[in-house]
Protein backbone atom coordinates (compact mmCIF):
# COMPACT_ATOMS: atom_id res chain seq x y z
CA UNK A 1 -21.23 -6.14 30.20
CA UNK A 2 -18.58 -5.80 32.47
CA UNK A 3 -14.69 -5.40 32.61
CA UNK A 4 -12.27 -6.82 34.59
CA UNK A 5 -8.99 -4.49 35.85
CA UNK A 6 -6.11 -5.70 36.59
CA UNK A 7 -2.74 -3.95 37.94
CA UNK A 8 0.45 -4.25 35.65
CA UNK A 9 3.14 -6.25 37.33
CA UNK A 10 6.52 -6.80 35.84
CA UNK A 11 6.13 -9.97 34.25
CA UNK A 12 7.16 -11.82 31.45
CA UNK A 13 4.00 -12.40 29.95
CA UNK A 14 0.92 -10.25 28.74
CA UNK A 15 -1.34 -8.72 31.30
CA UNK A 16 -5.02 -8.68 31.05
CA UNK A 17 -6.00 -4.82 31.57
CA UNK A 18 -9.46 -5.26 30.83
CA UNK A 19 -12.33 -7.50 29.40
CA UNK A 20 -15.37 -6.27 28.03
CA UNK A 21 -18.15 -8.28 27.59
CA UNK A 22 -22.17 -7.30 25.75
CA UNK A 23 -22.00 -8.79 22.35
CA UNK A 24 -25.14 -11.57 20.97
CA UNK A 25 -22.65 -12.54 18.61
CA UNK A 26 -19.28 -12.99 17.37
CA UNK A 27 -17.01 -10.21 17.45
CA UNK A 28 -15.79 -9.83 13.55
CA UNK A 29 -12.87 -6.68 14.57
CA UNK A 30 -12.02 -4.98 17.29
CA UNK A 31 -9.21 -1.78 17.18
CA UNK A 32 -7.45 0.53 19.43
CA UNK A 33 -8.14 4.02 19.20
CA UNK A 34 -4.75 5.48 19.12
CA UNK A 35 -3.97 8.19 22.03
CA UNK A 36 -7.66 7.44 23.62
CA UNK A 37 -8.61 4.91 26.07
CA UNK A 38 -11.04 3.51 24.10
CA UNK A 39 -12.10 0.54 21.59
CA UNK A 40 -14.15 0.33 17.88
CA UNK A 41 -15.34 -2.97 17.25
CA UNK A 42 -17.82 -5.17 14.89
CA UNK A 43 -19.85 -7.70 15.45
CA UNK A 44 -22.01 -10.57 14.02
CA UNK A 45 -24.77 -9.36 15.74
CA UNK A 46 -25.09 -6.63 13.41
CA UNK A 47 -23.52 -3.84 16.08
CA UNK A 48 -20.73 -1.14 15.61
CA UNK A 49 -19.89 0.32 19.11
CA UNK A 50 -17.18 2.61 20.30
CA UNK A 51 -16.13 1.49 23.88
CA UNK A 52 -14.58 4.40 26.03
CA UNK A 53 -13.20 3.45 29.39
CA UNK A 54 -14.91 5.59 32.32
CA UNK A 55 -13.43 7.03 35.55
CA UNK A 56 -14.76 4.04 37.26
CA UNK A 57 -12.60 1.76 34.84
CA UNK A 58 -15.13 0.14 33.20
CA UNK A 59 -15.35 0.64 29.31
CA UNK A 60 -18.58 1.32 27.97
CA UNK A 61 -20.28 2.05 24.76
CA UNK A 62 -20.33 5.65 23.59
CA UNK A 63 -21.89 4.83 19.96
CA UNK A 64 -24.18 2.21 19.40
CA UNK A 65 -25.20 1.29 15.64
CA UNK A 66 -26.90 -0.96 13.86
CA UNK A 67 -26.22 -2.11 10.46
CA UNK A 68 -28.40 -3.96 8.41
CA UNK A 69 -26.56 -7.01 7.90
CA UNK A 70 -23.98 -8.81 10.02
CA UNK A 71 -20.35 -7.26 10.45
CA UNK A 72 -17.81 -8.90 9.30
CA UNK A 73 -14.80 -6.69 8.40
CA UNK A 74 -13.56 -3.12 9.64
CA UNK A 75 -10.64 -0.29 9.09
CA UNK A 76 -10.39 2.83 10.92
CA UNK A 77 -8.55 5.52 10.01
CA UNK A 78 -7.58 8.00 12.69
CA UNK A 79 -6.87 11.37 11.47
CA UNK A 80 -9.89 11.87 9.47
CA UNK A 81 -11.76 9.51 12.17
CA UNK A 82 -13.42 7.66 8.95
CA UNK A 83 -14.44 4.36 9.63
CA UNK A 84 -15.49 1.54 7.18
CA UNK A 85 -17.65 -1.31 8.02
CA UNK A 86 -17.68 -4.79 5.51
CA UNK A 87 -20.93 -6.44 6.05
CA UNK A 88 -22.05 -10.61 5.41
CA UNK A 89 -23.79 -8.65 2.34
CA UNK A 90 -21.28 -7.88 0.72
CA UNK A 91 -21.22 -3.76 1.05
CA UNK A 92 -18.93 -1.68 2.93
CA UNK A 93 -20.81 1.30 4.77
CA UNK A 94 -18.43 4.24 5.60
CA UNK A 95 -19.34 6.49 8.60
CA UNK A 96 -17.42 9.89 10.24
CA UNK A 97 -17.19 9.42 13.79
CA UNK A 98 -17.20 12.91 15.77
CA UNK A 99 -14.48 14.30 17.74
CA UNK A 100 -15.65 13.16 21.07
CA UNK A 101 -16.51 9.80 20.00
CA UNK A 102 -19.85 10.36 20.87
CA UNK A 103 -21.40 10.65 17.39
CA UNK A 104 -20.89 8.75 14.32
CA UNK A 105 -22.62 9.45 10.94
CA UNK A 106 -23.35 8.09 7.62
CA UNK A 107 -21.80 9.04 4.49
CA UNK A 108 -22.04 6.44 1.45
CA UNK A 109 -22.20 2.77 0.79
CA UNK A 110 -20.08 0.99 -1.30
CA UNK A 111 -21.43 -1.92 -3.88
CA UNK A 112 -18.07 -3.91 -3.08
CA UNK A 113 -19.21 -7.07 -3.26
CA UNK A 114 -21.86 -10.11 -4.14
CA UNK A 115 -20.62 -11.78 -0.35
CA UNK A 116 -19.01 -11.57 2.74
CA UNK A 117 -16.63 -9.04 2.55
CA UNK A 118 -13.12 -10.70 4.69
CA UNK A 119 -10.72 -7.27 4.59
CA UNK A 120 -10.89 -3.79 3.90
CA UNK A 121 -7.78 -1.45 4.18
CA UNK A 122 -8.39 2.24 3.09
CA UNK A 123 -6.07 4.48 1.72
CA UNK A 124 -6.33 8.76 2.08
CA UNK A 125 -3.60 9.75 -0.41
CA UNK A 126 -5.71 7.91 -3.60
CA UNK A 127 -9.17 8.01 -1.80
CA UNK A 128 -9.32 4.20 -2.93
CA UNK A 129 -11.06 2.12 -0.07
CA UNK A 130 -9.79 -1.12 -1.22
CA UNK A 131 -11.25 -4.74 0.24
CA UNK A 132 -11.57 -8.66 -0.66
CA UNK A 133 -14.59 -10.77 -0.38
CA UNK A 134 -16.18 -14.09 -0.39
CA UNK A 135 -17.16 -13.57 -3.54
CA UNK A 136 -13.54 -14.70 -4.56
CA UNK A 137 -12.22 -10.75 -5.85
CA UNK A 138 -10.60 -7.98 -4.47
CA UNK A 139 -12.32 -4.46 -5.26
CA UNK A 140 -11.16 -0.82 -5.11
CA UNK A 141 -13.22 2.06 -5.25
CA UNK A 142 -13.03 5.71 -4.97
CA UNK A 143 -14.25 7.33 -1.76
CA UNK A 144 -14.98 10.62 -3.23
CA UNK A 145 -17.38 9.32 -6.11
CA UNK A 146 -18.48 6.15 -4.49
CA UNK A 147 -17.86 4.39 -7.90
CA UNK A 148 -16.31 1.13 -8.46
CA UNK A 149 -12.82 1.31 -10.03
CA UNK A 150 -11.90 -2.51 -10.40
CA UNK A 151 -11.90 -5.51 -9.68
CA UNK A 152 -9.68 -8.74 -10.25
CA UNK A 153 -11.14 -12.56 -9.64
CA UNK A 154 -9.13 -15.32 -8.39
CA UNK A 155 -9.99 -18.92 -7.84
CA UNK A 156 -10.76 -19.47 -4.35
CA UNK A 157 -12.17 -16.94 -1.55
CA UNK A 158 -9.84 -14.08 -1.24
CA UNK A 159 -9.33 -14.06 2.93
CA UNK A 160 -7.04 -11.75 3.67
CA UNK A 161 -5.67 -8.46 2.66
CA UNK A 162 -2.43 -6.18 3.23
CA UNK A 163 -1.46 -2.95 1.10
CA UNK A 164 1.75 -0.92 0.16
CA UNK A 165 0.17 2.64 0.13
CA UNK A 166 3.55 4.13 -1.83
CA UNK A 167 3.89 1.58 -4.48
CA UNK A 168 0.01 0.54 -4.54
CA UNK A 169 0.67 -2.99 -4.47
CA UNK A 170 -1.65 -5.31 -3.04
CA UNK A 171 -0.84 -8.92 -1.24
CA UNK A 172 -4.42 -11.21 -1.10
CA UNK A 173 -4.68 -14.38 0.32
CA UNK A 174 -7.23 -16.86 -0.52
CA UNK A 175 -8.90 -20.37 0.69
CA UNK A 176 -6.39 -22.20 -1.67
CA UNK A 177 -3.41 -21.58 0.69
CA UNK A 178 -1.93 -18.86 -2.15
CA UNK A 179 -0.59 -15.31 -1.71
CA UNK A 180 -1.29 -13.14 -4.99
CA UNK A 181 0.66 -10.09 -5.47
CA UNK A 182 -1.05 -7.56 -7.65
CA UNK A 183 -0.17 -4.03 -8.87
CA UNK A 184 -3.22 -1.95 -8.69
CA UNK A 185 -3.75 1.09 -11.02
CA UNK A 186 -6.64 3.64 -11.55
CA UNK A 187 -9.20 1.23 -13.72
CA UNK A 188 -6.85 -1.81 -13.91
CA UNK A 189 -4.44 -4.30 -12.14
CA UNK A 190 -1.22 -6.68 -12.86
CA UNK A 191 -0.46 -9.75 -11.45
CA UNK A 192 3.52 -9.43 -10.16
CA UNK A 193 3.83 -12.84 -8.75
CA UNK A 194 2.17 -15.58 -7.25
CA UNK A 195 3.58 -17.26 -3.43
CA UNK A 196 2.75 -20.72 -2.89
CA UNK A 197 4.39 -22.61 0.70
CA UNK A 198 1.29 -23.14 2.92
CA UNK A 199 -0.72 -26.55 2.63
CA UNK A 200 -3.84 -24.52 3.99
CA UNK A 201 -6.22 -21.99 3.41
CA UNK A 202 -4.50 -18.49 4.42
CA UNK A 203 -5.72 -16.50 7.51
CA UNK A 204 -3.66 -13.23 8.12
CA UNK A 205 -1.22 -11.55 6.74
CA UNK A 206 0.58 -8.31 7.72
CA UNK A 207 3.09 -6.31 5.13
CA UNK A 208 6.33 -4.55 6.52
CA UNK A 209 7.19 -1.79 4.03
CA UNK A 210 10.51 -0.67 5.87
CA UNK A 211 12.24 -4.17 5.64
CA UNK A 212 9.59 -5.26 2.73
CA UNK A 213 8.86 -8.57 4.44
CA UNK A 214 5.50 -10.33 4.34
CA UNK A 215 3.96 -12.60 6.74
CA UNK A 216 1.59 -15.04 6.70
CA UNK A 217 -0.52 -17.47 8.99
CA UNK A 218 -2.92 -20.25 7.75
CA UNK A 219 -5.27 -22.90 8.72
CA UNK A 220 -2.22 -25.19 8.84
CA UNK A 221 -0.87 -23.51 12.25
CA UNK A 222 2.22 -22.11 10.47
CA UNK A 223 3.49 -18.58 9.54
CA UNK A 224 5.93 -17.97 6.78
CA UNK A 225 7.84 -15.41 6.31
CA UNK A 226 8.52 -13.96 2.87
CA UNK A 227 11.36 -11.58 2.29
CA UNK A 228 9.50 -9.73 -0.59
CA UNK A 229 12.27 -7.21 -1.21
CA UNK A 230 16.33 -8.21 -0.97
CA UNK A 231 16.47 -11.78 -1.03
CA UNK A 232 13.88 -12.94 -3.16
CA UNK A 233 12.40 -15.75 -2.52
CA UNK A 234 13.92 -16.49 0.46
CA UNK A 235 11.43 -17.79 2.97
CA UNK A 236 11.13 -18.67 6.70
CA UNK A 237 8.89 -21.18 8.54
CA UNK A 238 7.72 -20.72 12.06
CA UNK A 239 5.74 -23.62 13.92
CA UNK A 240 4.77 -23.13 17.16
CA UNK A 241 0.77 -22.87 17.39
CA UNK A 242 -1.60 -25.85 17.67
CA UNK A 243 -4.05 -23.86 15.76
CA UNK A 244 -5.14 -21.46 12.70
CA UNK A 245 -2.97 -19.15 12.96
CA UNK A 246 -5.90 -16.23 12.94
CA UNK A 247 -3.93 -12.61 13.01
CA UNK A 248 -0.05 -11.02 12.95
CA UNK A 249 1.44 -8.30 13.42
CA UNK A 250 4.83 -7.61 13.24
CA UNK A 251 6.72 -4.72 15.42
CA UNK A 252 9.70 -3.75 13.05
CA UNK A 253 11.14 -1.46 16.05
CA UNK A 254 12.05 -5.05 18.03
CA UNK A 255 11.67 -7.00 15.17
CA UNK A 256 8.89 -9.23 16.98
CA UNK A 257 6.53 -11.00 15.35
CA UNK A 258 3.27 -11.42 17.32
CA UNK A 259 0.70 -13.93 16.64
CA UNK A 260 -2.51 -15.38 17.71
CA UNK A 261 -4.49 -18.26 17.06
CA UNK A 262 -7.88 -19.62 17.31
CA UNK A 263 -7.21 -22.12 20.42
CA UNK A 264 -6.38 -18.62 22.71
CA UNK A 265 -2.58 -19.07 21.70
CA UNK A 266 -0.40 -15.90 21.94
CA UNK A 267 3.43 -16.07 20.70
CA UNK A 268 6.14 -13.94 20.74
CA UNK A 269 8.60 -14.61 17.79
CA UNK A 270 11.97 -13.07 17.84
CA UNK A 271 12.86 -12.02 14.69
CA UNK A 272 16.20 -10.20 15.32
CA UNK A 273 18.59 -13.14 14.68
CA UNK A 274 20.17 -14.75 11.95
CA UNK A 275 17.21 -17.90 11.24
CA UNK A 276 17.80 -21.30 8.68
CA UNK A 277 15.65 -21.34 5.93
CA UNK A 278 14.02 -24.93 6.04
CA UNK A 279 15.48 -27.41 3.41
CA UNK A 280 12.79 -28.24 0.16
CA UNK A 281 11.81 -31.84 1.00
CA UNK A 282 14.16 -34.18 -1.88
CA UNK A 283 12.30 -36.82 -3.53
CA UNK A 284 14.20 -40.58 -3.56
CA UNK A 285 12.38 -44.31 -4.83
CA UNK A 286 14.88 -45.37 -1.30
CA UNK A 287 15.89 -44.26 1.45
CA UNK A 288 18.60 -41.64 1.09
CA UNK A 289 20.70 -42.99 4.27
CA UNK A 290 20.42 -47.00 4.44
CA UNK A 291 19.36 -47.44 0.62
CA UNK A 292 16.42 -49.56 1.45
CA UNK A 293 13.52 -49.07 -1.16
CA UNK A 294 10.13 -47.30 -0.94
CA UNK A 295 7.10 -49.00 -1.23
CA UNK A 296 6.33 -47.50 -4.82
CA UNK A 297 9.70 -48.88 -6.00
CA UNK A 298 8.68 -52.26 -7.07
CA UNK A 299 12.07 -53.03 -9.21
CA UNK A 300 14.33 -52.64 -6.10
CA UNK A 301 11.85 -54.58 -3.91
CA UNK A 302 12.16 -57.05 -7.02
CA UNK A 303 15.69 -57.32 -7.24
CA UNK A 304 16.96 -57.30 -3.44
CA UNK A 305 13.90 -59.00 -2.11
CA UNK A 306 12.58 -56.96 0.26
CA UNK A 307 9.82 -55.69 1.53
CA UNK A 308 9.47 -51.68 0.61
CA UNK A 309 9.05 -49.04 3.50
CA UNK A 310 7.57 -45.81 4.23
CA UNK A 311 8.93 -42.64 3.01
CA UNK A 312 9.92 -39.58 5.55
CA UNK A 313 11.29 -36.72 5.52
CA UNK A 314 13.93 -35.29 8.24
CA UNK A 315 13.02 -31.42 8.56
CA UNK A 316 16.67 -30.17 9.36
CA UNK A 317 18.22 -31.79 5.89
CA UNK A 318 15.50 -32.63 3.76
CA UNK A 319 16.58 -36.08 2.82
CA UNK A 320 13.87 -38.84 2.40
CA UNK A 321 14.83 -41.44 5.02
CA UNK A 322 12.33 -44.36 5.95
CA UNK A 323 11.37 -44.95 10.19
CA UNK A 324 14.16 -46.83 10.99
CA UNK A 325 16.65 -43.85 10.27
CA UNK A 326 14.92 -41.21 11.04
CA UNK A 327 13.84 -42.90 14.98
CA UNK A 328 14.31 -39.41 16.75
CA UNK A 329 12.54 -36.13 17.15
CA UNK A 330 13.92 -33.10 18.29
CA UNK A 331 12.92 -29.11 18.16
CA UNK A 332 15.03 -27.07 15.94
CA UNK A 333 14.15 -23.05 16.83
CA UNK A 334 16.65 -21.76 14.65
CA UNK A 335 14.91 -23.35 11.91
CA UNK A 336 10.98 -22.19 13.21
CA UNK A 337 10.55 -25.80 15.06
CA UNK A 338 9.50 -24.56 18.16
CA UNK A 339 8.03 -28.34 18.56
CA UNK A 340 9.89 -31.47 18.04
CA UNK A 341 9.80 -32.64 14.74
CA UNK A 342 11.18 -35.75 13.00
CA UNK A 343 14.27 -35.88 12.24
CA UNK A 344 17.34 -38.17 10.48
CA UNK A 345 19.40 -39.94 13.06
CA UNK A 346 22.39 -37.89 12.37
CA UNK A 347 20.89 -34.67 12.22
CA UNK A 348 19.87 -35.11 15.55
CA UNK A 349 23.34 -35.97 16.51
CA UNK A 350 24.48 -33.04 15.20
CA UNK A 351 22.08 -30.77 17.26
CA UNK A 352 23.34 -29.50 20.68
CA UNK A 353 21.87 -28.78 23.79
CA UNK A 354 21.66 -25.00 23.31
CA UNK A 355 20.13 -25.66 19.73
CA UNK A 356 17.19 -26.29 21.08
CA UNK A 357 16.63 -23.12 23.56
CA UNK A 358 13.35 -21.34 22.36
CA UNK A 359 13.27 -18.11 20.00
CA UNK A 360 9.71 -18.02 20.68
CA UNK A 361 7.38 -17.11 24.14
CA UNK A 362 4.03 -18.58 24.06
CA UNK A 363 1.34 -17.43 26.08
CA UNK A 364 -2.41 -18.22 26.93
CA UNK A 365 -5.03 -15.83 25.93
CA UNK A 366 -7.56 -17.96 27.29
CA UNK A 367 -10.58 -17.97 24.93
CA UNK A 368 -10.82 -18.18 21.14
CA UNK A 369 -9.32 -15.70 19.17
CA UNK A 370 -10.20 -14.68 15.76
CA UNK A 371 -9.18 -11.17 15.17
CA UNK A 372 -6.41 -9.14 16.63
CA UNK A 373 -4.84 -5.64 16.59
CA UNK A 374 -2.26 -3.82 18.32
CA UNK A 375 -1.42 0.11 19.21
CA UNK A 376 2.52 -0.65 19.04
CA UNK A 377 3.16 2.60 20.28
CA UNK A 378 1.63 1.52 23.63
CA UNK A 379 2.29 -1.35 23.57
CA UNK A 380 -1.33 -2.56 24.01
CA UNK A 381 -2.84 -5.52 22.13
CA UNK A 382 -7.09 -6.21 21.75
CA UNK A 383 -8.11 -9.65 20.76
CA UNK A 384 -12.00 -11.15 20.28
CA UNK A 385 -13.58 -13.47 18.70
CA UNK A 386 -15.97 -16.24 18.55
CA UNK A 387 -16.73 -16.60 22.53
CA UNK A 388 -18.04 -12.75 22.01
CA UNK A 389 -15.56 -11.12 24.27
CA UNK A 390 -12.77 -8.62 23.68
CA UNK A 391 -9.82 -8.63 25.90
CA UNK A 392 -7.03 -5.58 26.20
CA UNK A 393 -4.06 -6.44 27.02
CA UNK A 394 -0.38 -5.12 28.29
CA UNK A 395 2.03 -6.76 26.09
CA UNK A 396 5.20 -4.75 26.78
CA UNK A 397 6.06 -7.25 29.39
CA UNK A 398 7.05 -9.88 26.61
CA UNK A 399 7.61 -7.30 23.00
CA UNK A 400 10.58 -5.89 25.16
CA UNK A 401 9.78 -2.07 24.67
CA UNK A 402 10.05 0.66 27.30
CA UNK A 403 10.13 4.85 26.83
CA UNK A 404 13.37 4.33 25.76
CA UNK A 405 12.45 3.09 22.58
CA UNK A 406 9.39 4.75 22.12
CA UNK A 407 6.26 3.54 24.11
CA UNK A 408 4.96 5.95 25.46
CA UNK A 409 3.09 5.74 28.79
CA UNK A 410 -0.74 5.90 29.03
């Protein structure tokens, strides 16, 4: 168990403050503890422990507990210092943690779920401690009775979760690579709409209620974003990981969108421009530029005597175009190609030099991450994950936020 310190010079990339190490297994959450110098996380190897950082620098752990079954899920809730633990057996254990962080004691389990329970978000106004599970539902249940209040199945593992505590609608991703959005009520629930744009399972998601904009990342190293309340059904593509995109968050005073994914990679999205939505891919038996026919259009091939070809797409029109017209590749930021993609011949004449200058940063984390959470008011960032370390890190140096605009020194 150790940490490593590290002064904060003005850079333009995040800065390692510390790195604590003493987990057997993988680390399932890890959170800030606002306006303390301290962490809560939850591990595989069955552990809750509240880290508190000594005079010596060093963080070490104030509460050490042991559940009964491996962690894999966590919320904490500040002001009431309630903290609720989703376990590989499905139940969520809730626990009051005293004062000094010292102490933390039992108060009920929750029946949740039949498996691994993936999210848990709770919410004091209702008393509803609402979560999704392996067991493909999401559950909410009241926190003064302990009783379950209900539940609503879908198809494939729900993975993720995010809530709107004023309207009480809930956004649940599952394995299939779809977002459900559900209205919950006291005993029952409504399906609003279903969002469908990924072409893999979904990881993370994070809900802005000011601007009413949802995110997602998935297992297919992209993030969408959905603009859930003016333009509806507007969405935005961002590639720019080489990995699962494991955990968001996006700061709505920059209008940043962070990110992390499970190869270490860290990126910095800037969301305060005007972005291109990416074209829906057309569908042609030729090619939409030189007329030459696809390989499924036999009658063409028939008739002009030629051999069929490959369909493409280009990413900055849509078109179908075969290889020979679509010979270039090129990165289209505006658009969320932060790498180069294919793209039509002329399309790529049509893109200038200054087209291509990033909207993104991308930074190394430097071990796998598979859980992330940030105290935006501090501007500090904790990542873990499978390699059983969690690292805390300075990230005003790239989210652009000083006192001035309300980070607040620590």
């Amino acid at each position: 168990m150790a940490a490593e310190i590290h002064s904060r010079p003005q850079s333009s990339r995040p800065v390692l403050l510390s790195k604590v190490e003493g987990h057997q297994d993988v680390v399932s959450a890890a959170l800030l503890i606002p306006k303390e110098d301290g962490v809560i996380t939850a591990s595989e190897d069955r552990t809750i422990r509240v880290w508190l950082k000594r005079d010596s620098g060093q963080y070490w752990p104030s509460i050490y507990h042991t559940m009964s079954s491996p962690c894999s899920a966590m919320a904490y809730h500040h002001d009431s210092r309630r903290i609720f633990v989703g376990q590989d057996n499905g139940a969520i254990m809730e626990f009051h943690i005293s004062e000094d962080f010292n102490k933390m004691n039992f108060v009920k389990t929750y029946p949740a779920h039949q498996n691994r329970v993936s999210a848990i978000t709770f919410c004091l106004t209702s008393e509803w401690v609402i979560s999704t599970g392996h067991d493909k539902c999401i559950s909410w249940m009241c926190t003064r009775s302990g009783s379950m209040l209900g539940r609503h199945y879908f198809t494939s593992w729900a993975s993720c979760l995010q809530y709107d505590h004023e309207t009480r609608h809930a956004f649940v991703g599952d394995y299939s690579g779809q977002i459900t959005l559900l209205k919950l009520e006291q005993n029952t629930c409504s399906i609003i709409t279903t969002l469908k744009g990924h072409e893999g399972s979904i990881t993370s998601l994070w809900w802005d209620p000011v601007q009413q904009l949802l995110f997602s990342g998935a297992s297919d190293h992209s993030i969408i974003m959905w603009d859930i309340g003016g333009r509806k059904g507007r969405t935005l593509l961002l590639q720019g990981h080489h990995d699962k995109v494991q955990a968001i968050c996006y700061i709505q005073l920059t209008r940043q969108l962070v990110s992390c994914s499970a190869d270490g990679g860290i990126a910095v999205w800037n969301m305060d421009i005007s972005r291109e939505e990416a074209p829906q891919w057309l569908e042609s038996d030729s090619c939409q530029k030189c007329e030459q026919p696809f390989f499924w259009n036999i009658k063409q091939m028939w008739d002009t005597k030629t051999l069929g070809l490959r369909q493409h797409h280009c990413r900055k029109c849509g078109q179908a175009v075969c290889g020979k017209c679509s010979t270039k590749r090129s990165s289209y930021p505006i658009m969320g190609f932060e790498f180069q993609v294919r793209v039509c011949d002329s399309c790529f004449e049509s893109i200038k030099d200054e087209d291509r200058t990033s909207l993104a940063t991308f930074h190394e984390g430097k071990h796998n991450i598979s859980h992330m959470s940030m105290d935006i008011s501090r501007g500090l960032m904790v990542t873990c994950g499978s390699d059983r370390i969690v690292k805390i890190w300075d990230m005003t140096p790239v989210v652009g936020c000083s006192l001035a605009t309300g980070f607040s020194s620590r």
